[in-house]
Protein backbone atom coordinates (compact mmCIF):
# COMPACT_ATOMS: atom_id res chain seq x y z
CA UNK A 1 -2.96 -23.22 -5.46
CA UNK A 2 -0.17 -21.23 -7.32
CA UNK A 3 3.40 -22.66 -6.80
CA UNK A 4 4.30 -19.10 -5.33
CA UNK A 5 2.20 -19.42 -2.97
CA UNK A 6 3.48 -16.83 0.15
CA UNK A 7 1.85 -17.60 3.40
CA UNK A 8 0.02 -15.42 5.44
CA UNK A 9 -1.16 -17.63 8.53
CA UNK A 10 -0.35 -14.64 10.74
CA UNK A 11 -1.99 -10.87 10.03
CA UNK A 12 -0.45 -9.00 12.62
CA UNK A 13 -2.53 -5.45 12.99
CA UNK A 14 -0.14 -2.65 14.26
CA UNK A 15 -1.71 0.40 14.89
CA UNK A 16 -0.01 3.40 12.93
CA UNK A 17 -0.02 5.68 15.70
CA UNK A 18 2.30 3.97 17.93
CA UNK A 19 5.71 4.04 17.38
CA UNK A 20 6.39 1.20 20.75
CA UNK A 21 4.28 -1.08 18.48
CA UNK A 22 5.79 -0.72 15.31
CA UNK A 23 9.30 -1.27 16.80
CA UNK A 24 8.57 -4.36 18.16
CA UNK A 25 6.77 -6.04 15.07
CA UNK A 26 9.88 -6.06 13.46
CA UNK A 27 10.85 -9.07 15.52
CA UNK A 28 7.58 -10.78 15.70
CA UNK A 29 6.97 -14.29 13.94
CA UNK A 30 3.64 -13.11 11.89
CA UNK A 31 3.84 -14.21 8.18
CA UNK A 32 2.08 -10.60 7.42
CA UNK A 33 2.12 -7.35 9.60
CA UNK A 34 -0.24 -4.30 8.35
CA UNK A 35 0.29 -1.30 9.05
CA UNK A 36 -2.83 0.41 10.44
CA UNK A 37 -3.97 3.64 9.41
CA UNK A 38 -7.89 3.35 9.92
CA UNK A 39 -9.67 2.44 12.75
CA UNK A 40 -6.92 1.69 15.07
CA UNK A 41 -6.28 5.34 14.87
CA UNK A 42 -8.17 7.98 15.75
CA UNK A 43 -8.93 11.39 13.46
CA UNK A 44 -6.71 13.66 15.08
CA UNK A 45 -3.84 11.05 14.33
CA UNK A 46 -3.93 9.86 11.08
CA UNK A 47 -1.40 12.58 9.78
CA UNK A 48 1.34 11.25 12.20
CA UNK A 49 0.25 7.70 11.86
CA UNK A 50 0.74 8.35 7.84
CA UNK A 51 4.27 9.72 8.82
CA UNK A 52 5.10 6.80 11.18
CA UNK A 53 4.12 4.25 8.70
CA UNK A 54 6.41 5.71 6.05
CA UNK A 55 9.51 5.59 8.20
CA UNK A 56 8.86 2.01 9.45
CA UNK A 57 8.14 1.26 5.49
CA UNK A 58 11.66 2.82 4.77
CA UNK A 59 13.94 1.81 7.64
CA UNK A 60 13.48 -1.34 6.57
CA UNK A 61 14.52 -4.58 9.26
CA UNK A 62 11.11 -6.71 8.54
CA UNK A 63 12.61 -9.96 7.92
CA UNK A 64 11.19 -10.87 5.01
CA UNK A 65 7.48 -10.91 6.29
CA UNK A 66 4.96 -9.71 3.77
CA UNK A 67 3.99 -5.81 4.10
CA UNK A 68 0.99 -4.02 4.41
CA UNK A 69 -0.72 -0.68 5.06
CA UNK A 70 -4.51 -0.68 5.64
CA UNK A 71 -5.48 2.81 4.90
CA UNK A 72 -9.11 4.12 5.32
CA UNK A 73 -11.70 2.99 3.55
CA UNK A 74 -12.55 4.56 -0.22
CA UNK A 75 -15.35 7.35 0.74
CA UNK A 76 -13.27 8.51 3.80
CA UNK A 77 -11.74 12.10 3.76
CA UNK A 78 -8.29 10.37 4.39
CA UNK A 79 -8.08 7.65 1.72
CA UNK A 80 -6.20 9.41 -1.00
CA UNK A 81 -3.79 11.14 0.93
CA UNK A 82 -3.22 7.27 2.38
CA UNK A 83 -2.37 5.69 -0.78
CA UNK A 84 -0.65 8.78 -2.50
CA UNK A 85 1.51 9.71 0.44
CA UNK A 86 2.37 6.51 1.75
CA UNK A 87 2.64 4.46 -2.00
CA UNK A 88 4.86 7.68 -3.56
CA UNK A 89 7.26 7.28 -0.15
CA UNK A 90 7.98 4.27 0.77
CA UNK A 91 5.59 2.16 -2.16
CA UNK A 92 9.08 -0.12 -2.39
CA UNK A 93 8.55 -1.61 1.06
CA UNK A 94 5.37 -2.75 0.39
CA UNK A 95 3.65 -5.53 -0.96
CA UNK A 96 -0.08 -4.60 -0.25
CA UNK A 97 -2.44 -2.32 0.39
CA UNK A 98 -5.46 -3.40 2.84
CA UNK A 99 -8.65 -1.41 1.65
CA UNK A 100 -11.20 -2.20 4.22
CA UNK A 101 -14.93 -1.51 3.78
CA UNK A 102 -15.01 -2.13 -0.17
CA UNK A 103 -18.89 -2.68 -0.55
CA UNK A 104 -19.04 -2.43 -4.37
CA UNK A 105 -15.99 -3.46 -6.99
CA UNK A 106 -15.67 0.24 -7.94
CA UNK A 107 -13.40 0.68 -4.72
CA UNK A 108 -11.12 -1.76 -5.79
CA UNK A 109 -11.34 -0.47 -9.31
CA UNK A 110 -10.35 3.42 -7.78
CA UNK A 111 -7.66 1.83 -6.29
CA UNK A 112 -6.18 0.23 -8.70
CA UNK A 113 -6.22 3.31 -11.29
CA UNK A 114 -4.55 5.46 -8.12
CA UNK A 115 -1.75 2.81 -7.38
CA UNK A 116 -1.13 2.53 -11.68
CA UNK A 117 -0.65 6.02 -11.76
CA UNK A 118 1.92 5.98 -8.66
CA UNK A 119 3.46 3.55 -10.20
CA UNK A 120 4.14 5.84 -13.31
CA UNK A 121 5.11 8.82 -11.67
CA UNK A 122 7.96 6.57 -9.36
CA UNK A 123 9.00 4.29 -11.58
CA UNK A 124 7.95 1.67 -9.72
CA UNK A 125 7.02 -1.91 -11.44
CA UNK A 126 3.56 -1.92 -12.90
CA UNK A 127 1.27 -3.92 -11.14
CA UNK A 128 3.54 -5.06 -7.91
CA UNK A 129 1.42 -3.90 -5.28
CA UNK A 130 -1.44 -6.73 -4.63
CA UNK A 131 -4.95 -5.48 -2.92
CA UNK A 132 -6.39 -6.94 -0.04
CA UNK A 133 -9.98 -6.45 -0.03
CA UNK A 134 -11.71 -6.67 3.39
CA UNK A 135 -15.89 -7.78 3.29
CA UNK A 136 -17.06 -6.10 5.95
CA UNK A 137 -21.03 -5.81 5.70
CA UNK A 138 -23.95 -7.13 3.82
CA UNK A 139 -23.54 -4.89 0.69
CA UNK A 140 -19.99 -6.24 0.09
CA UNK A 141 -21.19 -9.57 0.79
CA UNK A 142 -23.33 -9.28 -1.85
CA UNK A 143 -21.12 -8.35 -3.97
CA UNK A 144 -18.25 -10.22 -2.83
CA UNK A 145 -17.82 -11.86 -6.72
CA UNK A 146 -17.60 -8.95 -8.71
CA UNK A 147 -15.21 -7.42 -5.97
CA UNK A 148 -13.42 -10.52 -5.91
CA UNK A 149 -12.51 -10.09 -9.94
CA UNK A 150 -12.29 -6.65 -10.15
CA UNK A 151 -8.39 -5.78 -10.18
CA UNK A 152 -5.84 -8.22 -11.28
CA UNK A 153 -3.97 -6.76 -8.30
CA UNK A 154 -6.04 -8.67 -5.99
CA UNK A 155 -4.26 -11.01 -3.57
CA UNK A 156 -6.89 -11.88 -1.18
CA UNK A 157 -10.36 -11.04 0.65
CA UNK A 158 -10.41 -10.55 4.12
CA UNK A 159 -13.47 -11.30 6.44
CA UNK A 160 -14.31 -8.25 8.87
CA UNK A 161 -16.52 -9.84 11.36
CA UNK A 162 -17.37 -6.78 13.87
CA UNK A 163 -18.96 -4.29 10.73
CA UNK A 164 -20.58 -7.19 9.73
CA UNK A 165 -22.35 -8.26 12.58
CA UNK A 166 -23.42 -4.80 12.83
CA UNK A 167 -24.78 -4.92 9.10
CA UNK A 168 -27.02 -7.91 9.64
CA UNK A 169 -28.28 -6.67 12.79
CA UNK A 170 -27.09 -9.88 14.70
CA UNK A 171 -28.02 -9.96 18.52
CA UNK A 172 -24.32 -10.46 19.64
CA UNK A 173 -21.91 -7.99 21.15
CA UNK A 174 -19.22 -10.64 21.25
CA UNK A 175 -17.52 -10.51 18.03
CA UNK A 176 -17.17 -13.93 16.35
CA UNK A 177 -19.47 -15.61 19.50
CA UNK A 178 -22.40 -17.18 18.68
CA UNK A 179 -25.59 -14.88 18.99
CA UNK A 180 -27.64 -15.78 22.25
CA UNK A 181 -30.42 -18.09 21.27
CA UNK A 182 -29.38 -18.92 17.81
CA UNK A 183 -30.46 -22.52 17.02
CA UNK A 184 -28.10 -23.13 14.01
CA UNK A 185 -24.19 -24.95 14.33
CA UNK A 186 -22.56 -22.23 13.45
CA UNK A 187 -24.22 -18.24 12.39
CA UNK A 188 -20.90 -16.80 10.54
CA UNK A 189 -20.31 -20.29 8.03
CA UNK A 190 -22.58 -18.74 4.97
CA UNK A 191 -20.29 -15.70 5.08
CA UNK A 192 -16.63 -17.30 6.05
CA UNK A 193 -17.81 -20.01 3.05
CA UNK A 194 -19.38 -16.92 0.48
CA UNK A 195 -15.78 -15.07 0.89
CA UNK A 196 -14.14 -18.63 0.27
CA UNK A 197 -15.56 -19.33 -2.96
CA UNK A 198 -15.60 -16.14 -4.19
CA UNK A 199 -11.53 -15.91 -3.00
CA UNK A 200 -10.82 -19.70 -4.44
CA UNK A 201 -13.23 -18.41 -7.71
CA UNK A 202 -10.21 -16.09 -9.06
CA UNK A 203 -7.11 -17.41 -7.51
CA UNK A 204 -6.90 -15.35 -3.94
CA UNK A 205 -6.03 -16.05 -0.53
CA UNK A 206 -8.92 -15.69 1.99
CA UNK A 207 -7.95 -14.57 5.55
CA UNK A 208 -10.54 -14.49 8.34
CA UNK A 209 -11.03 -11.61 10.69
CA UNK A 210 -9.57 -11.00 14.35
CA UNK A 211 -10.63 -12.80 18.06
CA UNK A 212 -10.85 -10.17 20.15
CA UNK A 213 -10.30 -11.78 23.40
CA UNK A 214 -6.86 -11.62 23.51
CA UNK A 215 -6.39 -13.47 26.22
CA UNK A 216 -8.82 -16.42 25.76
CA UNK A 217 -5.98 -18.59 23.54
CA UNK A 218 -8.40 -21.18 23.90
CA UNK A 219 -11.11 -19.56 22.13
CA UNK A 220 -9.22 -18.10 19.34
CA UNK A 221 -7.49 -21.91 18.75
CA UNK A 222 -10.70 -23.44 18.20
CA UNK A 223 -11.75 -20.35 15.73
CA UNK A 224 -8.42 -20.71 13.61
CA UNK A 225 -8.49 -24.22 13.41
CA UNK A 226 -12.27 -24.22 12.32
CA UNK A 227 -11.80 -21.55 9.44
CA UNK A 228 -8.11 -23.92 8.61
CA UNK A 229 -10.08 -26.49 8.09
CA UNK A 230 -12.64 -24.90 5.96
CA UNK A 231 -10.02 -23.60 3.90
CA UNK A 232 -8.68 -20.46 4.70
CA UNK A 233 -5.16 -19.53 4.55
CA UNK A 234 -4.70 -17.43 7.39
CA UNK A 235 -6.47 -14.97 10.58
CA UNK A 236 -5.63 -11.42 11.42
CA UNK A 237 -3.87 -11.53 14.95
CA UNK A 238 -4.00 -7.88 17.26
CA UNK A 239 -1.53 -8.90 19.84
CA UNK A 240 2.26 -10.91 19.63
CA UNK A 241 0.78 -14.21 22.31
CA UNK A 242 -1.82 -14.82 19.53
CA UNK A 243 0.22 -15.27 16.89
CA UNK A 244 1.96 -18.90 17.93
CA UNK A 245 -1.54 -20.38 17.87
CA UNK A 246 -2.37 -19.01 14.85
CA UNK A 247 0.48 -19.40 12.74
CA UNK A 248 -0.04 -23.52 14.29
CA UNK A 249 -3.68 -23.94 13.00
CA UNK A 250 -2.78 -22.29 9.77
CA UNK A 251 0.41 -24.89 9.20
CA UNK A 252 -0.10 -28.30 8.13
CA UNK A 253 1.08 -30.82 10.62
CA UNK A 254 4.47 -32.45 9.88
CA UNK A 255 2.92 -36.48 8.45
CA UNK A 256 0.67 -34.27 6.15
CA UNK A 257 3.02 -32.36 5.25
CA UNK A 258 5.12 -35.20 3.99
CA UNK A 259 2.30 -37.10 2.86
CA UNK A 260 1.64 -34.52 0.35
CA UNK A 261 5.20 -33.70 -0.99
CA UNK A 262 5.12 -38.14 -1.44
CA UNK A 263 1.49 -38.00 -3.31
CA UNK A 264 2.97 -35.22 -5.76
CA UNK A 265 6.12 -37.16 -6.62
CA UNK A 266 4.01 -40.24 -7.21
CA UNK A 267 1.86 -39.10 -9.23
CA UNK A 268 4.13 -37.00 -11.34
CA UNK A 269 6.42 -39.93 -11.57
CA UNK A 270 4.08 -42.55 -12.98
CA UNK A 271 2.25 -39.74 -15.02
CA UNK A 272 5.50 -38.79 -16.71
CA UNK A 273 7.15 -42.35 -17.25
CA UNK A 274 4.56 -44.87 -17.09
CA UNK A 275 1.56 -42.44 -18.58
CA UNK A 276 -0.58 -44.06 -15.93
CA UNK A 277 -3.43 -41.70 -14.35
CA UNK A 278 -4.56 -43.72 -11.35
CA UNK A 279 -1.79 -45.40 -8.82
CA UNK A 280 -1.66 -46.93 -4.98
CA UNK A 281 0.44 -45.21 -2.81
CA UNK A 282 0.63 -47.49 -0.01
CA UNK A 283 -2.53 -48.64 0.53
CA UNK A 284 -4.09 -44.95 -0.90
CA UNK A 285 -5.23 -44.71 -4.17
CA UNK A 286 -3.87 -41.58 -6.28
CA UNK A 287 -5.16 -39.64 -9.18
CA UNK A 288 -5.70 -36.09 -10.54
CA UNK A 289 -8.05 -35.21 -7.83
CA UNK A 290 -5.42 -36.10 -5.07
CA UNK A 291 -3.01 -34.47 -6.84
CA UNK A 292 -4.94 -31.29 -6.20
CA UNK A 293 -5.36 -31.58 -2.61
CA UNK A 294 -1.78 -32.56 -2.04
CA UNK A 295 -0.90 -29.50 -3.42
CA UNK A 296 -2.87 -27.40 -1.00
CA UNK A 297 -0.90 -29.26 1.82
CA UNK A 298 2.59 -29.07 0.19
CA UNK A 299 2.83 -25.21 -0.84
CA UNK A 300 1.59 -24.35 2.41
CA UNK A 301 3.81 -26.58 4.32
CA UNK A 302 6.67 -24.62 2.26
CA UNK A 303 5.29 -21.75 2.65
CA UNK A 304 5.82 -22.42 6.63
CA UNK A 305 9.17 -22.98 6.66
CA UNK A 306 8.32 -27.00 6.80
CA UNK A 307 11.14 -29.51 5.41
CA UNK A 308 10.66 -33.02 4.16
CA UNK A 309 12.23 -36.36 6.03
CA UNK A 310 11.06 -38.43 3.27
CA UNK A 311 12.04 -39.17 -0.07
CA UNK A 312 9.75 -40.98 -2.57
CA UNK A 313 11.99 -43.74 -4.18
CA UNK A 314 9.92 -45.49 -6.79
CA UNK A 315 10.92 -49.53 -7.92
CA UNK A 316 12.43 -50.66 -10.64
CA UNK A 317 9.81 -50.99 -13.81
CA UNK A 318 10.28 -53.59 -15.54
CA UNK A 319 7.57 -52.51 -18.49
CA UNK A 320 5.25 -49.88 -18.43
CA UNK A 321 2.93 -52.63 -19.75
CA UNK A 322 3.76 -54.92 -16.65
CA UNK A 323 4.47 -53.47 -13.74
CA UNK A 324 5.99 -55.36 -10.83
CA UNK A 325 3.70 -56.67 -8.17
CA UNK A 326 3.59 -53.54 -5.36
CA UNK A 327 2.88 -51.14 -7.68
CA UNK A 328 -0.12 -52.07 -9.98
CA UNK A 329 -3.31 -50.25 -9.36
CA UNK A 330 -4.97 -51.77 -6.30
CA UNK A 331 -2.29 -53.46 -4.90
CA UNK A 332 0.02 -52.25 -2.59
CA UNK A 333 3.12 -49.92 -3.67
CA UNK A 334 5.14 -50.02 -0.74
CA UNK A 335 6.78 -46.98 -1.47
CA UNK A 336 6.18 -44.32 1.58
């Protein structure tokens, strides 16, 4: 989990074609809002959605929320006029470009090239403009490692769960619901878990697909906090009253929160001055492995705006040979 970690709990889709909607994203609490230039907007529209998305891009206003265009997918008619028109234009207000339907690494790969030569002709940084990489069918699931380590401009892989349905021929029209007469727990873990590995593999976020039924909060609460706890950093949200629950399952709760930040100063305190690898915290026993998962916690606790109550305040040592009783491994630290 990289120290500049930025969240994106909340992927707010906002069609390109509508100027009402991109108006009022500006104000919205979503971590991420994409712009949408492919299937939220139909043929006959993608010239003035391309044209909308460049003056939202360059009026600015977003608040600091990370900034993306989803443009259509690499064998489309409209994909390079997407990334040339919108990238040369208004490339500075953005931080990524969604490329949906990538079923082999070379779309990432064609991407890349086309943003590094942008980049050239505008003077823009090399390299600044991540890739999200939505897995949308069997084919890209297949692939999902070598697409997963095919740019260093990557920043994460995004689960499309409709096209993918549709790919393995599952008996469902409900996207995300459980196929009708499916025996097993749970019919979309191998994929959600595939994309996970192959995300955590080389250092990307992974950021599960929509709920469609906007209004069942219920529904898509039990769906965020199930891919949360499996690992994921964040869920695409298509209207503003989803985006509350969301950006909630996606946040650690306040004690773990704190729990975290008090395992990392622990451990880097006795690491540092007492060269000791294994500790009690409390009554919790803390090493190199706990380190890790703390850190999950505490950058994306930071990354949501969470503050710390708590202050680890270690006791006086009076050898690093003999430490005082309350902080010896397996007894009690009583430091919380």
């Amino acid at each position: 989990m990289p120290e500049e970690y930025r969240s994106r709990r909340s992927c707010l889709a906002v069609p390109g074609s509508s100027q009402r909607f991109l108006d009022k994203a500006r104000g919205l609490a979503a971590d991420e809002v994409f712009l949408d230039l492919e299937d939220a907007v139909a043929g006959a529209a993608k010239e003035t959605a391309r044209r909308n998305v460049i003056a939202a891009l360059t009026t600015g206003g977003w608040g600091g929320k990370l900034m993306a265009v989803r443009v259509n997918d690499a064998a489309t008619r409209w994909a390079y006029r997407d990334v040339v028109e919108v990238v040369a234009a208004a490339g500075r207000g953005l931080d990524a470009i969604i490329l949906p339907k990538v079923t082999d690494p070379g779309h990432v790969v064609w991407l890349d090239l086309l943003l590094g030569q942008i980049e050239q002709d505008t003077g823009d940084e090399a390299g600044r403009i991540g890739i999200e990489a939505q897995i949308e069918d069997a084919r890209g699931l297949a692939k999902v490692d070598e697409i997963a380590a095919a740019s260093p401009r990557l920043r994460a892989l995004v689960f499309g769960p409709a096209d993918f349905m549709a790919s393995i021929g599952m008996r469902s029209q409900r996207v995300g619901a459980q196929p009708a007469g499916y025996a097993g727990s749970d019919a979309y873990h191998y994929p959600l878990l595939r994309i996970l590995v192959a995300a955590r593999g080389h250092g990307l976020a992974a950021i599960d697909g929509p709920y469609l039924r906007i209004g069942d909060l219920d529904g898509l609460r039990e769906a965020a906090v199930s891919t949360a706890a499996l690992g994921y950093d964040g869920k695409w949200v298509l209207h503003p009253g989803q985006i509350d629950v969301v950006n909630e399952a996606f946040s650690p709760s306040q004690d773990d929160y704190e729990h975290a930040e008090l395992v990392l100063d622990a451990y880097r305190y006795y690491t540092t001055e007492h060269r000791r690898g294994a500790v009690m915290l409390g009554d919790e026993m803390i090493d190199e492995a706990s380190r890790k998962l703390a850190l999950v916690a505490a950058v994306k606790g930071r990354a949501a705006g969470l503050r710390r109550s708590q202050r680890f305040e270690p006791a006086s040592m009076t050898s690093a040979d003999h430490p005082p009783r309350g902080e010896g491994l397996g007894q009690p630290a009583g430091e919380t």
